[in-house]
Protein backbone atom coordinates (compact mmCIF):
# COMPACT_ATOMS: atom_id res chain seq x y z
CA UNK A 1 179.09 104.10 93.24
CA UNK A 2 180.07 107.09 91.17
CA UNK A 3 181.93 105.02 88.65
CA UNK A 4 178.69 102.71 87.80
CA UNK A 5 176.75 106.22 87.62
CA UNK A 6 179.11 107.42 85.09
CA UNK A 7 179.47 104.32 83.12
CA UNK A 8 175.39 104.41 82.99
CA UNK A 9 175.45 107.80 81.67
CA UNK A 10 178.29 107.00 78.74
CA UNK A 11 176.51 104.19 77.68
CA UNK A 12 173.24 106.20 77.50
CA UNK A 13 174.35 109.09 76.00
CA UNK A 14 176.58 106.80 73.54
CA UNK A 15 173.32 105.44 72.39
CA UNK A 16 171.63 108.46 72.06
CA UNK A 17 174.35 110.16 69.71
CA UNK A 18 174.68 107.28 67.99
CA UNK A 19 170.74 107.23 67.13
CA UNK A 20 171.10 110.74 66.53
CA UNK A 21 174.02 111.01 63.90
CA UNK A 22 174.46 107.22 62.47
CA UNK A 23 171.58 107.91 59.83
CA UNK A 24 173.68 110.90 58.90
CA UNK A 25 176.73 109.11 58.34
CA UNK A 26 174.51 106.89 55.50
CA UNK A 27 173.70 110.59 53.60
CA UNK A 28 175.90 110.98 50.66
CA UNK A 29 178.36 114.13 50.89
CA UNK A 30 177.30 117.51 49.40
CA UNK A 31 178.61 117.80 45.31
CA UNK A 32 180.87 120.85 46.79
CA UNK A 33 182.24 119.34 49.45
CA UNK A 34 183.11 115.93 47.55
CA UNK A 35 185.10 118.14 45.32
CA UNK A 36 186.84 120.01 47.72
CA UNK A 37 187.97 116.39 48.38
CA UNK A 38 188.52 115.34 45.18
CA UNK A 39 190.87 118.17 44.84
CA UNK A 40 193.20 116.95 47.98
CA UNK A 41 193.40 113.49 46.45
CA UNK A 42 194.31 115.12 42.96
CA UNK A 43 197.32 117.03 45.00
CA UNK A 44 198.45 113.84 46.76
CA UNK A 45 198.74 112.17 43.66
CA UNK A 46 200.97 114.67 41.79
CA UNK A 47 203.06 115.69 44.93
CA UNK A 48 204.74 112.24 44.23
């Protein structure tokens, strides 16, 4: 019985996150933090 309480729980708590941070995930990234980014990408690309 535990393991249908627990799988009740995950699947609640997966919905609740997911209502919680998916409209987050649609926000565009901060201009510093893009170019933070932007700056890794440059470094992979003349490492090679």
């Amino acid at each position: 019985m535990k393991k249908s309480e627990d799988a009740a729980f995950d699947r609640w708590l997966n919905r609740q996150l997911h209502k919680v941070y998916d409209p987050v995930l649609g926000e565009p990234l901060p201009a510093d933090i893009q170019s933070l980014l932007d700056q890794f990408d440059d470094k992979d690309t003349t490492d090679e």
